[in-house]
PDB file of N, CA and C in Angstrom:
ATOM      1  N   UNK A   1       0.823  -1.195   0.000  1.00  0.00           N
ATOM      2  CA  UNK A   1       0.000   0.000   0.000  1.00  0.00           C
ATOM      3  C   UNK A   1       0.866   1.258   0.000  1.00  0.00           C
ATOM      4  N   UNK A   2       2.060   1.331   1.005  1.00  0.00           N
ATOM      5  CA  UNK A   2       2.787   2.572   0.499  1.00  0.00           C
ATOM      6  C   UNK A   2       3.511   2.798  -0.235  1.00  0.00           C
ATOM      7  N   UNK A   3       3.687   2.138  -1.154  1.00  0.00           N
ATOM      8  CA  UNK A   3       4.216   1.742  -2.528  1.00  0.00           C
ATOM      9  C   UNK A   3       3.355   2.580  -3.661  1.00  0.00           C
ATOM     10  N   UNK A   4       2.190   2.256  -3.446  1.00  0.00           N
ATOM     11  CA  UNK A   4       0.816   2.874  -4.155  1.00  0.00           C
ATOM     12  C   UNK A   4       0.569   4.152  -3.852  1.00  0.00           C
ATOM     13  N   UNK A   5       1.013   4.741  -2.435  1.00  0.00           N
ATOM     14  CA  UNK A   5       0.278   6.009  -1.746  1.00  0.00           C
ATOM     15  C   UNK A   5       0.870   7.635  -2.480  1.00  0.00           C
ATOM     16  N   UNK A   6       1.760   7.561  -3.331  1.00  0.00           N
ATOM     17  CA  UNK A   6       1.785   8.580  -4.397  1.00  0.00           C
ATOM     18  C   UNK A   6       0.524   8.813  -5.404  1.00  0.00           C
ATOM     19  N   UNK A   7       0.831   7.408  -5.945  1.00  0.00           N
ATOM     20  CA  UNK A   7      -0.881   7.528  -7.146  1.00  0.00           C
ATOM     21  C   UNK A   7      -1.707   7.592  -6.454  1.00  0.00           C
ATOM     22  N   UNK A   8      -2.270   7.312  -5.604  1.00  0.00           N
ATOM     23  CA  UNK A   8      -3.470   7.290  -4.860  1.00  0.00           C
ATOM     24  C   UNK A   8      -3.465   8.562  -4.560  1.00  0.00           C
ATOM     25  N   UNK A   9      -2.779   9.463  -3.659  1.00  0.00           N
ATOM     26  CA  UNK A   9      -2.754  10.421  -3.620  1.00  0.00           C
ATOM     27  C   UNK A   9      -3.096  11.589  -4.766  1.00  0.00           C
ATOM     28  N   UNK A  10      -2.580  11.359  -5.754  1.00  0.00           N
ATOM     29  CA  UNK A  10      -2.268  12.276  -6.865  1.00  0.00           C
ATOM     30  C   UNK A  10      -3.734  11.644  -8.078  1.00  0.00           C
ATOM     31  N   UNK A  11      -4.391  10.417  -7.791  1.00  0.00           N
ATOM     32  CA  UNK A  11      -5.636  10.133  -8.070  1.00  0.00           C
ATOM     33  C   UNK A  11      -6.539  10.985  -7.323  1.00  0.00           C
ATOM     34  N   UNK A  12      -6.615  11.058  -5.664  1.00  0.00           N
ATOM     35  CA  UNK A  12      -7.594  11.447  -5.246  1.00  0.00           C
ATOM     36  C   UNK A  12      -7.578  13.460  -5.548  1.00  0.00           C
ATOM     37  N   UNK A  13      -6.586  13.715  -5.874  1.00  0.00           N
ATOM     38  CA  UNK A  13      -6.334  15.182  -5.849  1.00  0.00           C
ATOM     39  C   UNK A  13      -6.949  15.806  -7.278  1.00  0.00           C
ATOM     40  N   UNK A  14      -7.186  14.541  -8.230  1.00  0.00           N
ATOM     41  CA  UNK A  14      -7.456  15.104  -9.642  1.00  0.00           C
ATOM     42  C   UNK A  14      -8.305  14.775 -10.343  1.00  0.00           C
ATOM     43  N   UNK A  15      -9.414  14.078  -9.586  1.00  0.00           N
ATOM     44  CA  UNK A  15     -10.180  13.689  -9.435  1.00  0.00           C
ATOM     45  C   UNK A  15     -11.641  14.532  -8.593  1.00  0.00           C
ATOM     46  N   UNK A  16     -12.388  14.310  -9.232  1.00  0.00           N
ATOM     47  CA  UNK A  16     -13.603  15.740  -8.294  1.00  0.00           C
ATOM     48  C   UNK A  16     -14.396  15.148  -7.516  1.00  0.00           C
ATOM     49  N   UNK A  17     -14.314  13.572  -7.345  1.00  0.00           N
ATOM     50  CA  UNK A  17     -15.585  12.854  -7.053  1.00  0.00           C
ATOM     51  C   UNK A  17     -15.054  12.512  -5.622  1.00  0.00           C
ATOM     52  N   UNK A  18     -13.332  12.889  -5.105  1.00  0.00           N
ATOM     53  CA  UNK A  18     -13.006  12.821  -4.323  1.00  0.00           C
ATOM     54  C   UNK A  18     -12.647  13.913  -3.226  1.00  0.00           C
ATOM     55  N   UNK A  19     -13.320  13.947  -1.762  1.00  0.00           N
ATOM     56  CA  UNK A  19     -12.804  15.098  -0.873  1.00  0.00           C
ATOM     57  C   UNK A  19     -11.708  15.882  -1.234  1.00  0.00           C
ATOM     58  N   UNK A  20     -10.543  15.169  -1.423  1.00  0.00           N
ATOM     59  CA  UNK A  20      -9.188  15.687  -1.265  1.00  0.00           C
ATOM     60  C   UNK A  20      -9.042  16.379  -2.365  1.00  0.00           C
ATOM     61  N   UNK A  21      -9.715  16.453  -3.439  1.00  0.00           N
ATOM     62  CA  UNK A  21      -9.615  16.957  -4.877  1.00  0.00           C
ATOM     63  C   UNK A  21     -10.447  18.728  -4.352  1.00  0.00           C
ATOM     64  N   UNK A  22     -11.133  19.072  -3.318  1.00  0.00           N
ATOM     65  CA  UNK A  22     -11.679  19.902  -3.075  1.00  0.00           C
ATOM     66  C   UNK A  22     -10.917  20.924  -1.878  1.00  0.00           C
ATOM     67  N   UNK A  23     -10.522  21.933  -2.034  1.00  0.00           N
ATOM     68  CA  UNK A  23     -10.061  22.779  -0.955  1.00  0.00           C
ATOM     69  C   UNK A  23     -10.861  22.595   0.441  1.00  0.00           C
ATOM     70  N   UNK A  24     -12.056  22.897   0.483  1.00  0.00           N
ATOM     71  CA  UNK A  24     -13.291  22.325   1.341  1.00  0.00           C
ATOM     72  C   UNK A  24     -13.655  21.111   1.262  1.00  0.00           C
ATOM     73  N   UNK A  25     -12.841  20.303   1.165  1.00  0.00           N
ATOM     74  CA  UNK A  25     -13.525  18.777   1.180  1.00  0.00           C
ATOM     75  C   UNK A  25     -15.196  18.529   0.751  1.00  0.00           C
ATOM     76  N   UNK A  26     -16.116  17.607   1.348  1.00  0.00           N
ATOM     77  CA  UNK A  26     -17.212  17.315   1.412  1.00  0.00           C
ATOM     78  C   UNK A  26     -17.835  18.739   0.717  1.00  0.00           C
ATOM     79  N   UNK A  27     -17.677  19.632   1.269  1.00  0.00           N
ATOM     80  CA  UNK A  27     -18.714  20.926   1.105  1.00  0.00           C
ATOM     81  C   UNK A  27     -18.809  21.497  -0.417  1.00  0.00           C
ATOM     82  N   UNK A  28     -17.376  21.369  -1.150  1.00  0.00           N
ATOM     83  CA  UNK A  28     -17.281  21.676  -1.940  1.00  0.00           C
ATOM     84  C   UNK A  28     -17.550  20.733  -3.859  1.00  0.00           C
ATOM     85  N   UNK A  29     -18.360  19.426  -2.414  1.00  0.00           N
ATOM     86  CA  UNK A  29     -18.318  18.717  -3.822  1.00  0.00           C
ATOM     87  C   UNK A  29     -20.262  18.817  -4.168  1.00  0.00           C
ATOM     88  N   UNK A  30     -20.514  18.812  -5.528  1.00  0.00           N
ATOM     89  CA  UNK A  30     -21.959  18.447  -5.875  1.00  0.00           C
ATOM     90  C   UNK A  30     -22.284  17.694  -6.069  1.00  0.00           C
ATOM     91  N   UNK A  31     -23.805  17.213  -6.344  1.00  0.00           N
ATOM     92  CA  UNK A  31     -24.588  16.300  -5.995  1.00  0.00           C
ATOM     93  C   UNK A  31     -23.807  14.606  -7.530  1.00  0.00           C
ATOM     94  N   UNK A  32     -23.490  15.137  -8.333  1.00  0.00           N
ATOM     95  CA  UNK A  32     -22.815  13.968  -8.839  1.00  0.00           C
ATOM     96  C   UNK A  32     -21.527  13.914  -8.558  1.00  0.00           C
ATOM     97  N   UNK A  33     -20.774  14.528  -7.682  1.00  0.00           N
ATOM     98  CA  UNK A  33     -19.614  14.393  -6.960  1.00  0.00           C
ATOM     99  C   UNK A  33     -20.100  13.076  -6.311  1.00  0.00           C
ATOM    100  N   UNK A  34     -21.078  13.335  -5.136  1.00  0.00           N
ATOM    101  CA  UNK A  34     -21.571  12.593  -4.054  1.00  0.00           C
ATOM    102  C   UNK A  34     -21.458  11.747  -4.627  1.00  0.00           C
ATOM    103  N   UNK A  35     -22.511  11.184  -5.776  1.00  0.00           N
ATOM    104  CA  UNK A  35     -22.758  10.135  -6.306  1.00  0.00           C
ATOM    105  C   UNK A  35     -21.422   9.133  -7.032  1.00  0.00           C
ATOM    106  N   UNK A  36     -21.114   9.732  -7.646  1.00  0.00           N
ATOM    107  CA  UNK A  36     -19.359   9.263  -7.804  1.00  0.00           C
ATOM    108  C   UNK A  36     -18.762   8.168  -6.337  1.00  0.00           C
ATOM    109  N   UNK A  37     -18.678   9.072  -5.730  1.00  0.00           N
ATOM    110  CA  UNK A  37     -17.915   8.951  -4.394  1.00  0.00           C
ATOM    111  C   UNK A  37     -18.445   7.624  -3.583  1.00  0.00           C
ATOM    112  N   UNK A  38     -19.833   7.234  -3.664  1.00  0.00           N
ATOM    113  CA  UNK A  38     -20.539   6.316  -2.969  1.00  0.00           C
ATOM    114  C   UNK A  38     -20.499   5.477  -3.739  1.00  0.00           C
ATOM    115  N   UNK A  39     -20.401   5.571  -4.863  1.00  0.00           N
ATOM    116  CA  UNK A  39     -20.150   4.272  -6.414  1.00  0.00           C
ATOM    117  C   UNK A  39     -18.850   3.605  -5.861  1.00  0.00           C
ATOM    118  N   UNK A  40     -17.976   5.164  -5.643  1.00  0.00           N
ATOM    119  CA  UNK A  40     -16.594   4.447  -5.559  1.00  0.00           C
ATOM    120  C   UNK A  40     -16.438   3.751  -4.676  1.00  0.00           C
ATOM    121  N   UNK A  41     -17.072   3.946  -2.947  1.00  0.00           N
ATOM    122  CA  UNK A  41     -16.851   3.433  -1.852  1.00  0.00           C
ATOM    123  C   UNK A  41     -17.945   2.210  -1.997  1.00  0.00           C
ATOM    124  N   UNK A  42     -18.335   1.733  -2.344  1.00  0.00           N
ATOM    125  CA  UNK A  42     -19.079   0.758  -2.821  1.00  0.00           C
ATOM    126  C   UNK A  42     -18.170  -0.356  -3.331  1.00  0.00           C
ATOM    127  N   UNK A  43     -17.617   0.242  -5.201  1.00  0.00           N
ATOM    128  CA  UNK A  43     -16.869  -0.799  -5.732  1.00  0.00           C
ATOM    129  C   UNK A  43     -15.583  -0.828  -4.479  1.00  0.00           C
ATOM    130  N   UNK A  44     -14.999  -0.328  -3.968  1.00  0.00           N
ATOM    131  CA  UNK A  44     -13.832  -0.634  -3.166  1.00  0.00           C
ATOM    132  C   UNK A  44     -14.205  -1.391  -2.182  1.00  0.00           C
ATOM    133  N   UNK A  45     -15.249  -1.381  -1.450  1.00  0.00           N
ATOM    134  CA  UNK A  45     -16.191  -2.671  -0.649  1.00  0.00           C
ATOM    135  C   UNK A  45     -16.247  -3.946  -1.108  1.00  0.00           C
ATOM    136  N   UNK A  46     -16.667  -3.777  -2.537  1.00  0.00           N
ATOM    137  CA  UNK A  46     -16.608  -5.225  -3.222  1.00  0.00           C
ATOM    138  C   UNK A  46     -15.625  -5.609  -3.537  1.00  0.00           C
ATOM    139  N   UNK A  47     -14.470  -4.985  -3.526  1.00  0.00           N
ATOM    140  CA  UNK A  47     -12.887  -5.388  -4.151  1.00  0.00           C
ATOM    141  C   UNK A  47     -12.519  -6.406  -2.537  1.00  0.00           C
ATOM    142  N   UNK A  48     -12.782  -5.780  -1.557  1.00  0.00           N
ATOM    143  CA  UNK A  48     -12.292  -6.687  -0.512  1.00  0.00           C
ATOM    144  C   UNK A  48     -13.362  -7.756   0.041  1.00  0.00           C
ATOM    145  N   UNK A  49     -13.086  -8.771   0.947  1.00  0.00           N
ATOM    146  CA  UNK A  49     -13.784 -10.357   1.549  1.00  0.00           C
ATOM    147  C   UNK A  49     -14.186  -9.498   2.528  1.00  0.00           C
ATOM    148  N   UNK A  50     -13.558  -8.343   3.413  1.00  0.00           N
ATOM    149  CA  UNK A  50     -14.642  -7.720   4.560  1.00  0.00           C
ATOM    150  C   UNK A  50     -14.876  -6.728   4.440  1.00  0.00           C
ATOM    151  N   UNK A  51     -15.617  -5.760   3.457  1.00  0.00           N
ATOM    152  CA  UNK A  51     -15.365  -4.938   2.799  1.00  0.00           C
ATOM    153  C   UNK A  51     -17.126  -4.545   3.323  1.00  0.00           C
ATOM    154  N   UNK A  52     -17.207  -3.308   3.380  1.00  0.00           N
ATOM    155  CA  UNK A  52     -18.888  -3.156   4.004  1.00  0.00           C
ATOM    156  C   UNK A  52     -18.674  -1.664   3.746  1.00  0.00           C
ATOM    157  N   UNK A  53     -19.687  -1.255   2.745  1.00  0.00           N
ATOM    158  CA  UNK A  53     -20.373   0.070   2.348  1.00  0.00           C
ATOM    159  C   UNK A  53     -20.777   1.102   3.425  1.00  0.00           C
ATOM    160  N   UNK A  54     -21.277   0.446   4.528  1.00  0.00           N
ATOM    161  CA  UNK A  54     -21.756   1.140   6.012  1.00  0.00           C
ATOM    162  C   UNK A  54     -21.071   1.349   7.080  1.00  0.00           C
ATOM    163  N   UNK A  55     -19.390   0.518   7.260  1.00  0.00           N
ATOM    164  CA  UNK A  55     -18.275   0.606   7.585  1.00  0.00           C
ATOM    165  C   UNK A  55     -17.637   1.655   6.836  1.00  0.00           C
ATOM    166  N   UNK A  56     -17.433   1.915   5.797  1.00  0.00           N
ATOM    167  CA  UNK A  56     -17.269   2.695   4.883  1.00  0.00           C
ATOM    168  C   UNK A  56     -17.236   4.154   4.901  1.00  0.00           C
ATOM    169  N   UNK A  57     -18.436   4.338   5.337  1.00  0.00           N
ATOM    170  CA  UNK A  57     -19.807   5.649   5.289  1.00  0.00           C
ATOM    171  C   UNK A  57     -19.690   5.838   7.015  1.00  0.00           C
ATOM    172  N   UNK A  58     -19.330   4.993   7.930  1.00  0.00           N
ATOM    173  CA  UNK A  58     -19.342   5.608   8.966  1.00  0.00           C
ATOM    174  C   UNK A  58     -17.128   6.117   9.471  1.00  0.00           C
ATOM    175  N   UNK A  59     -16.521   5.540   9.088  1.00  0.00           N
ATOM    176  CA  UNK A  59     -14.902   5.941   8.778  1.00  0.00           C
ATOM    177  C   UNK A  59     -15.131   7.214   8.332  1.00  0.00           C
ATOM    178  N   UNK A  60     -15.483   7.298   7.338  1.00  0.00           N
ATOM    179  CA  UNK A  60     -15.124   8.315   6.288  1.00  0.00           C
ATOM    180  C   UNK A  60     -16.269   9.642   6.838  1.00  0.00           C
ATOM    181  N   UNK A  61     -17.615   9.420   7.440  1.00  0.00           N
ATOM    182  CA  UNK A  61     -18.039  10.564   8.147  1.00  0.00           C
ATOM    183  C   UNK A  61     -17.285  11.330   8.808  1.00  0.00           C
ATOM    184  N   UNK A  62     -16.439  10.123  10.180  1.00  0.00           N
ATOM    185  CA  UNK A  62     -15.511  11.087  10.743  1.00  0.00           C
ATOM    186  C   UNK A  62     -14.416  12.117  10.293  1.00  0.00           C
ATOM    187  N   UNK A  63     -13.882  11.275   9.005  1.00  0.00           N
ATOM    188  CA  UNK A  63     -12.483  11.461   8.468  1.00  0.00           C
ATOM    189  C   UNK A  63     -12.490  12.730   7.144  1.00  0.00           C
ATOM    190  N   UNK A  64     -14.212  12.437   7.000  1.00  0.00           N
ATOM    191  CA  UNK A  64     -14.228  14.006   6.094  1.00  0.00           C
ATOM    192  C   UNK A  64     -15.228  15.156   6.835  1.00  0.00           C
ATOM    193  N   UNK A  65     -15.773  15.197   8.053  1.00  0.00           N
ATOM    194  CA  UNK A  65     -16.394  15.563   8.683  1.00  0.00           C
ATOM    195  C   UNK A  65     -17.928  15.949   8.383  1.00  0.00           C
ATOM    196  N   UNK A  66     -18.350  14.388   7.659  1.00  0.00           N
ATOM    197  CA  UNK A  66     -19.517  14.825   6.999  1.00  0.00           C
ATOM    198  C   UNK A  66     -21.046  15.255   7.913  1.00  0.00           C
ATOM    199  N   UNK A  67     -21.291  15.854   7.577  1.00  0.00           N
ATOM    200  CA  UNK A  67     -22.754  16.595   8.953  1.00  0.00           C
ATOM    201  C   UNK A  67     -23.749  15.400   8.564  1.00  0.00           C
ATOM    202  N   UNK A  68     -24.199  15.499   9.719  1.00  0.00           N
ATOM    203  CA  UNK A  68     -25.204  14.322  10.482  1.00  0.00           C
ATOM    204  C   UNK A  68     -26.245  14.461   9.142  1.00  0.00           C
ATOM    205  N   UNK A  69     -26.957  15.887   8.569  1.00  0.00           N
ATOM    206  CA  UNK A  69     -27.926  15.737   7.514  1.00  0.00           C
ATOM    207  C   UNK A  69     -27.398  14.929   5.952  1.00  0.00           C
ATOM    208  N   UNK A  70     -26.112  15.161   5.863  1.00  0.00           N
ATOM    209  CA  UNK A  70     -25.666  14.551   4.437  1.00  0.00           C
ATOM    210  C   UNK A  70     -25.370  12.572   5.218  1.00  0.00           C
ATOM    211  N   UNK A  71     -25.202  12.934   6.110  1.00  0.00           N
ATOM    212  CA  UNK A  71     -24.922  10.945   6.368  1.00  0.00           C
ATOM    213  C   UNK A  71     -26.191  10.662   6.327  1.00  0.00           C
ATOM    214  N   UNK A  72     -27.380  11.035   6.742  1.00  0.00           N
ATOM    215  CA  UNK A  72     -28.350  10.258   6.537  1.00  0.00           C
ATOM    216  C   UNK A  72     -28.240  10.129   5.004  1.00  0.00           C
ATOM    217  N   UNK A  73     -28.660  11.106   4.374  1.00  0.00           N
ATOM    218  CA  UNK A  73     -28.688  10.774   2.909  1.00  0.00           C
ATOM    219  C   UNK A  73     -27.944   9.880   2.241  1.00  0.00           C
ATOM    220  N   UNK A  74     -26.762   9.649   2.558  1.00  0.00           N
ATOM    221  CA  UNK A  74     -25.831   9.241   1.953  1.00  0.00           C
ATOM    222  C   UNK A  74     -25.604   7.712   2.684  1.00  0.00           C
ATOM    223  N   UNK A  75     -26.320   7.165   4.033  1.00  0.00           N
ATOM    224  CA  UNK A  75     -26.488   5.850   4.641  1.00  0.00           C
ATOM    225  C   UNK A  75     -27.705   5.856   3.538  1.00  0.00           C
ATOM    226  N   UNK A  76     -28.865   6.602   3.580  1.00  0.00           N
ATOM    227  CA  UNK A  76     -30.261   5.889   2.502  1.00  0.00           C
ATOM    228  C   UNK A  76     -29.544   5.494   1.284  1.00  0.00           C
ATOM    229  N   UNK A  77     -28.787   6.180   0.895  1.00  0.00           N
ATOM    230  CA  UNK A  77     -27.791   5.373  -0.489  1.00  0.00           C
ATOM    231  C   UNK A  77     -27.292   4.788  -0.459  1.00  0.00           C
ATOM    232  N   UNK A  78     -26.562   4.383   0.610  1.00  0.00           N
ATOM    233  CA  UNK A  78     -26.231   3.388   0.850  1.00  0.00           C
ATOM    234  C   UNK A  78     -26.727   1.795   0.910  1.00  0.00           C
ATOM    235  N   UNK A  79     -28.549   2.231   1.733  1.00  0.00           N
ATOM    236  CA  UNK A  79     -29.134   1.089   2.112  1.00  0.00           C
ATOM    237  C   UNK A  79     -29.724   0.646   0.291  1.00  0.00           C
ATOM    238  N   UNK A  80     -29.676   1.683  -0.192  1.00  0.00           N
ATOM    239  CA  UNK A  80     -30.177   1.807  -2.035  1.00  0.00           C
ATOM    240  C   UNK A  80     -29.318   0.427  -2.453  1.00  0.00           C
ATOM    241  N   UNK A  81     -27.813   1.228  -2.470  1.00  0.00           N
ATOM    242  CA  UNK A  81     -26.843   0.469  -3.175  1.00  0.00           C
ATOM    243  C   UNK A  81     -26.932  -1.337  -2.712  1.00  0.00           C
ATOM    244  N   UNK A  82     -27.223  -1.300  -1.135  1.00  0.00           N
ATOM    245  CA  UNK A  82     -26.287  -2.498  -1.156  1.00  0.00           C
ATOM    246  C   UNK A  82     -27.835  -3.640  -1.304  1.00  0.00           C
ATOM    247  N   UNK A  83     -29.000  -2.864  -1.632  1.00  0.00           N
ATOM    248  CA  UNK A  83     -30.646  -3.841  -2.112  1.00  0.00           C
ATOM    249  C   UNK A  83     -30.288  -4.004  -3.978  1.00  0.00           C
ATOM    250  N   UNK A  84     -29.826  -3.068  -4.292  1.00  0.00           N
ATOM    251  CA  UNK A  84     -29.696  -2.859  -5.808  1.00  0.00           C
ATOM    252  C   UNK A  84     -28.784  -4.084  -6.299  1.00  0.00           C
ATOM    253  N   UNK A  85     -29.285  -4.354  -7.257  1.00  0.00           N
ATOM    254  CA  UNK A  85     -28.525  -5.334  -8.409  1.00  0.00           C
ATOM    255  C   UNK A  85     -27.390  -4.233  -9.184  1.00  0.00           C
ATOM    256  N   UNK A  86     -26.717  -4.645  -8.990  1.00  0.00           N
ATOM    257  CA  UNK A  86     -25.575  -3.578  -9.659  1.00  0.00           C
ATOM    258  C   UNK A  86     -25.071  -4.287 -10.792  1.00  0.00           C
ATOM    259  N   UNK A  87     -24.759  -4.115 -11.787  1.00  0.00           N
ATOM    260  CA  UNK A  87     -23.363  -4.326 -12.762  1.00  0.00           C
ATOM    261  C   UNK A  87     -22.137  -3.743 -12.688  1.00  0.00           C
ATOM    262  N   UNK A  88     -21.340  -4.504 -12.440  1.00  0.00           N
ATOM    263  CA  UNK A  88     -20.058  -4.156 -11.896  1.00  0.00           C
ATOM    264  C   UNK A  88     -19.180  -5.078 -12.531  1.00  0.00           C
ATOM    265  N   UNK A  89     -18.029  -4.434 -12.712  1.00  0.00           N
ATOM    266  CA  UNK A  89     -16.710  -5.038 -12.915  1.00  0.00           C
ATOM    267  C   UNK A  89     -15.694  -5.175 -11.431  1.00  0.00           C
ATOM    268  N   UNK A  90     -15.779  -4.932 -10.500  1.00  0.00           N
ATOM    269  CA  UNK A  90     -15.429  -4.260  -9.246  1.00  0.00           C
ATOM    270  C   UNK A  90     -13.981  -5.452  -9.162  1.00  0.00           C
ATOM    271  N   UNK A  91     -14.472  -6.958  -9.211  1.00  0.00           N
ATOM    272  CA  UNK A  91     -13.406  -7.920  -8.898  1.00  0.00           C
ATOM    273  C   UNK A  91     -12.054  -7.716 -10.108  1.00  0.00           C
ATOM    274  N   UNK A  92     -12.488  -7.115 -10.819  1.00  0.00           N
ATOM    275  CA  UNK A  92     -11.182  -6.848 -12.375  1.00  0.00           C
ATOM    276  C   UNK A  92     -10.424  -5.613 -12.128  1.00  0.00           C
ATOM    277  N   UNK A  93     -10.947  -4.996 -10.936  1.00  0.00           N
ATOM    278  CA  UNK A  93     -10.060  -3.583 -10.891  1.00  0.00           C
ATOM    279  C   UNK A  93      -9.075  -3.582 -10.205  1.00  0.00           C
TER     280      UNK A  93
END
């Protein structure tokens, strides 16, 4: 992993769908930012054997300081995503 943590870094910075790509983190992203972002934390759920969308969404509340009104929204998308039949490539990435 810290082998990787340049690109990753320099992915999440140039990239819009990600906090770190935003001076204001969370605040500064819009509503298909969001959506991006929960796709992504989703497929990265499915890439791992203990990998959980709601584990996910509660880390990353703290870690981007998301307000109690956008986590609900964004747990209901959550509860969306993980009822939904998805098409995914997620295991090839």
């Amino acid at each position: 992993m810290e082998e990787m943590r340049p690109a990753i870094t320099h992915h999440n910075q140039k990239n819009r769908h990600h906090p770190e790509f935003h001076g204001d983190g969370i605040s500064g992203m819009n509503l298909i930012d969001l959506i991006e972002m929960m796709c992504d934390w989703k497929a990265a759920g499915m890439r791992h054997a203990d990998g959980n969308l709601f584990k996910s969404l509660l880390v990353n509340k703290e870690r981007f300081g998301i307000s109690d009104q956008l986590y609900e929204i964004l747990y209901n998308t959550a509860v969306y995503l993980d009822g939904a039949e998805v098409f995914h490539k997620a295991e090839e990435s």
